[in-house]
Protein backbone atom coordinates (compact mmCIF):
# COMPACT_ATOMS: atom_id res chain seq x y z
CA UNK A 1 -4.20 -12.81 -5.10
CA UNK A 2 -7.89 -11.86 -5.48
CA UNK A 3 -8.86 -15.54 -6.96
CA UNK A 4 -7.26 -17.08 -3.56
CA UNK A 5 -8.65 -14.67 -0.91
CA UNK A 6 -12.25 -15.20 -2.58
CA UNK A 7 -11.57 -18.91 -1.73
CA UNK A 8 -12.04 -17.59 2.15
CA UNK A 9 -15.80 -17.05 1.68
CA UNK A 10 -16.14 -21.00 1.61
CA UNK A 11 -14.64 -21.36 5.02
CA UNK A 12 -16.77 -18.41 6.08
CA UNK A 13 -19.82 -20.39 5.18
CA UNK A 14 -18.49 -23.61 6.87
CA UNK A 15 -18.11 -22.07 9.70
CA UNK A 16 -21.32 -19.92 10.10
CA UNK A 17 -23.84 -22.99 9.07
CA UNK A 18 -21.54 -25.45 11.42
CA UNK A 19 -22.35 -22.43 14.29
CA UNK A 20 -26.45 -22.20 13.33
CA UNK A 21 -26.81 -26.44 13.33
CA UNK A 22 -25.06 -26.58 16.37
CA UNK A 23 -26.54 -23.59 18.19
CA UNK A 24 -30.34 -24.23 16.67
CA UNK A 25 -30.61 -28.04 16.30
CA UNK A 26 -28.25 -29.00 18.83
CA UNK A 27 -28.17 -26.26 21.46
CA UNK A 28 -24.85 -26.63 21.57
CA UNK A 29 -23.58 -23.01 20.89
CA UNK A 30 -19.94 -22.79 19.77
CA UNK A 31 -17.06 -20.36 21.68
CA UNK A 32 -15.03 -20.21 18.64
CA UNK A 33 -17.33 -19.67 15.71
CA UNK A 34 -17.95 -15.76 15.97
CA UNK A 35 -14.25 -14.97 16.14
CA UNK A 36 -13.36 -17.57 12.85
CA UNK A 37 -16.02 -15.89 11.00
CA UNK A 38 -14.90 -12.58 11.54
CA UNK A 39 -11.40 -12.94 11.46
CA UNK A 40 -12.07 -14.58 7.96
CA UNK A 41 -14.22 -12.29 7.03
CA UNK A 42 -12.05 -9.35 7.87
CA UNK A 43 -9.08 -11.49 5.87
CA UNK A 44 -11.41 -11.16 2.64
CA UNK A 45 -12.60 -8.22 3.22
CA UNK A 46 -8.75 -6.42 3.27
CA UNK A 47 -7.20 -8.53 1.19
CA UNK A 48 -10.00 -8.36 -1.72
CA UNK A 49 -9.31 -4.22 -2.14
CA UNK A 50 -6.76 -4.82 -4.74
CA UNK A 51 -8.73 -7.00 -6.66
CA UNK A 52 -11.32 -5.16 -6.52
CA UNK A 53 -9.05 -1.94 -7.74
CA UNK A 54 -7.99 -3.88 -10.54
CA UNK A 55 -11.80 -4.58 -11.88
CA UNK A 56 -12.89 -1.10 -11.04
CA UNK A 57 -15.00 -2.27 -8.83
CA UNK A 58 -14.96 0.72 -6.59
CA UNK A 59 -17.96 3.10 -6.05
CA UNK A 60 -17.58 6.19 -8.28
CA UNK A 61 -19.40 9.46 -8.54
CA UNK A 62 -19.27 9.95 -12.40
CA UNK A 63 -21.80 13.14 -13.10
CA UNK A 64 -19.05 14.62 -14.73
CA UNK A 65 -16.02 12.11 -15.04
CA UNK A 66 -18.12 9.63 -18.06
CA UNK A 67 -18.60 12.99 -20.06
CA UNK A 68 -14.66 13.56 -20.28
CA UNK A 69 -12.55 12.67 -23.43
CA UNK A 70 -10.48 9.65 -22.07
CA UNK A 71 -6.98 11.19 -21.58
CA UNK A 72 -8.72 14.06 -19.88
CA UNK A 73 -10.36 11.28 -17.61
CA UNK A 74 -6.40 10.37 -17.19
CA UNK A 75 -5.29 13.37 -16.15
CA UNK A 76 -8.29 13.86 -13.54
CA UNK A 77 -6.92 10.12 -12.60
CA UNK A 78 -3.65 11.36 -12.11
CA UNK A 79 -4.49 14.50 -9.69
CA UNK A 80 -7.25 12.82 -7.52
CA UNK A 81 -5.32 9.49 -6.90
CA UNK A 82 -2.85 11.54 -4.61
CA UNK A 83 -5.28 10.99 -1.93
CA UNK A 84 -5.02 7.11 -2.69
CA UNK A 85 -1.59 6.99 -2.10
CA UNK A 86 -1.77 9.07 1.12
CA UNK A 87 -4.58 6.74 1.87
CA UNK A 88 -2.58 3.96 1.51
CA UNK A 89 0.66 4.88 2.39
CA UNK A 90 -0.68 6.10 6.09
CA UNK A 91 -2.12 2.45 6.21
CA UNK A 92 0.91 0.81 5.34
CA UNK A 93 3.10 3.56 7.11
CA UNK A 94 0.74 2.82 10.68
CA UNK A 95 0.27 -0.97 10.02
CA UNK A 96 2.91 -2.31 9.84
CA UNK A 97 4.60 -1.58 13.12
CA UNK A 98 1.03 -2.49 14.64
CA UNK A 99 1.48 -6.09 12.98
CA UNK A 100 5.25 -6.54 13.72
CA UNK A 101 4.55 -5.46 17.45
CA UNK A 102 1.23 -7.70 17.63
CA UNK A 103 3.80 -10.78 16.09
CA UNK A 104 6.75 -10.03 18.48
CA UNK A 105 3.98 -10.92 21.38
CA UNK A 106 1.77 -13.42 19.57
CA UNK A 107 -0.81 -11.55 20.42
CA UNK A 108 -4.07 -13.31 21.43
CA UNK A 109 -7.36 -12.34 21.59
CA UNK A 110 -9.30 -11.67 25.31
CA UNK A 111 -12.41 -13.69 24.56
CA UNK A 112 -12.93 -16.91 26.32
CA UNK A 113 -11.24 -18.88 22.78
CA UNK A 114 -8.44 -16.85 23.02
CA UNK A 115 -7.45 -17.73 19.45
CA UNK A 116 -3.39 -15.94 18.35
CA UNK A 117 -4.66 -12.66 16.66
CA UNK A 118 -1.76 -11.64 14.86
CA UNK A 119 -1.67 -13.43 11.29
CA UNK A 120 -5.15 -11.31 11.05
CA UNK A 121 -3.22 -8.12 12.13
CA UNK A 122 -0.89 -9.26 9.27
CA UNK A 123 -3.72 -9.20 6.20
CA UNK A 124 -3.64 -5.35 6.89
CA UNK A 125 -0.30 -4.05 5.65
CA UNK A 126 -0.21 -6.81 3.06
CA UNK A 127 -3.79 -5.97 1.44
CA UNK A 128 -1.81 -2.30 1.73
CA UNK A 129 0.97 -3.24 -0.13
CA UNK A 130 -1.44 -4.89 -2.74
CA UNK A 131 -3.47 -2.30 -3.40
CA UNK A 132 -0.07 0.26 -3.41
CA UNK A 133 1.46 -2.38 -6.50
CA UNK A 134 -2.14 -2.16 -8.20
CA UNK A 135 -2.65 1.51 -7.79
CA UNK A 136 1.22 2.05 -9.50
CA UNK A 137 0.00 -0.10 -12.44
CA UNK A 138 -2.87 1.80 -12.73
CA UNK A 139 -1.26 5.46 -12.27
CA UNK A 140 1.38 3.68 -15.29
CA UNK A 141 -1.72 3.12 -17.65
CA UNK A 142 -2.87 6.65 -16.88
CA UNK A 143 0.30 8.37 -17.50
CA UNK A 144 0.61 6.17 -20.88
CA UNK A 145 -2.78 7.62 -21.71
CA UNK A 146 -1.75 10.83 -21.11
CA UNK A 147 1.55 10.89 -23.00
CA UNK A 148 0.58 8.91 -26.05
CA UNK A 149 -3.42 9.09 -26.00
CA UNK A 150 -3.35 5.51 -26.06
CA UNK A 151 -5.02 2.91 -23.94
CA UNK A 152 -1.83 0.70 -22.28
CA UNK A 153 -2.79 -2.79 -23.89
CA UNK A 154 -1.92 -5.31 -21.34
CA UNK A 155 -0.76 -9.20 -21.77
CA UNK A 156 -3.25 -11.43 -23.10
CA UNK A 157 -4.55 -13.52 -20.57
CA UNK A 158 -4.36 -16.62 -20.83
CA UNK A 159 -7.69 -17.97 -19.65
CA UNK A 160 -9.73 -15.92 -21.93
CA UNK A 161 -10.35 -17.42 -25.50
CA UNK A 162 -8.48 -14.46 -27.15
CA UNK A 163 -5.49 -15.49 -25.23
CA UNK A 164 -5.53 -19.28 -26.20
């Protein structure tokens, strides 16, 4: 999911340098451009959290954490991602009716465009329900750590040269 939604930032880019020739070297200033861009950019932005969860890519504050034995860092893991899952579960929880309302209308947006908002609405409680799968597969490697003291070895991928 994380390889297609960074596919988005090309679009993005389209759009914003098809706004700044138009508005600069043609004075010809787009109604539409603004809106894309930030729709897309809000798309990408939602939708990337679970990819980003799966690289670690998260901000940390690790005075403490990079000193711990490695099950012990599972364990902290395991208490402090309680508030992830509230996190996300409140997301998904209010979200979701938000989107299915915002469908049932085809909700449009009140600038001049007026461009249908809801398949936006939508990236919310999906990039929720992502990050809610990738969060359980990482609360599964942390309990394996903590029962065995192993590291949960995943599938070889198949794009690295290890894999092949």
């Amino acid at each position: 999911m994380g390889k297609i939604v960074s596919f988005l930032i090309y679009p993005i880019m389209l759009v914003l340098v098809y706004e700044v020739l138009m508005r600069y070297y043609f004075n010809r200033p787009t109604i539409w451009a603004h809106e894309t861009s930030c729709m897309l950019y809000g798309a990408h932005f939602v939708l990337g959290g679970a990819y980003a969860l799966q690289h670690d890519a998260f901000v940390n504050v690790e005075v403490f954490y990079v000193r711990l034995p490695r099950r012990v860092q599972a364990v902290v893991d395991l208490l402090t991602w309680s508030m992830f899952y509230i996190f996300v579960g409140v997301l998904l929880w209010k979200s979701l009716p938000w989107a299915l309302k915002s469908f049932a209308v085809l909700e449009r947006s009140d600038s001049t465009w007026g461009p249908q908002i809801w398949p936006i609405k939508w990236t919310i409680p999906l990039a929720a329900f992502f990050m809610l799968l990738q969060g359980m597969t990482k609360t599964m490697k942390d309990l394996f750590m903590v029962v065995t003291g192993r590291e949960l070895i995943p599938a070889a991928d198949p794009e690295s040269p290890a894999g092949n």
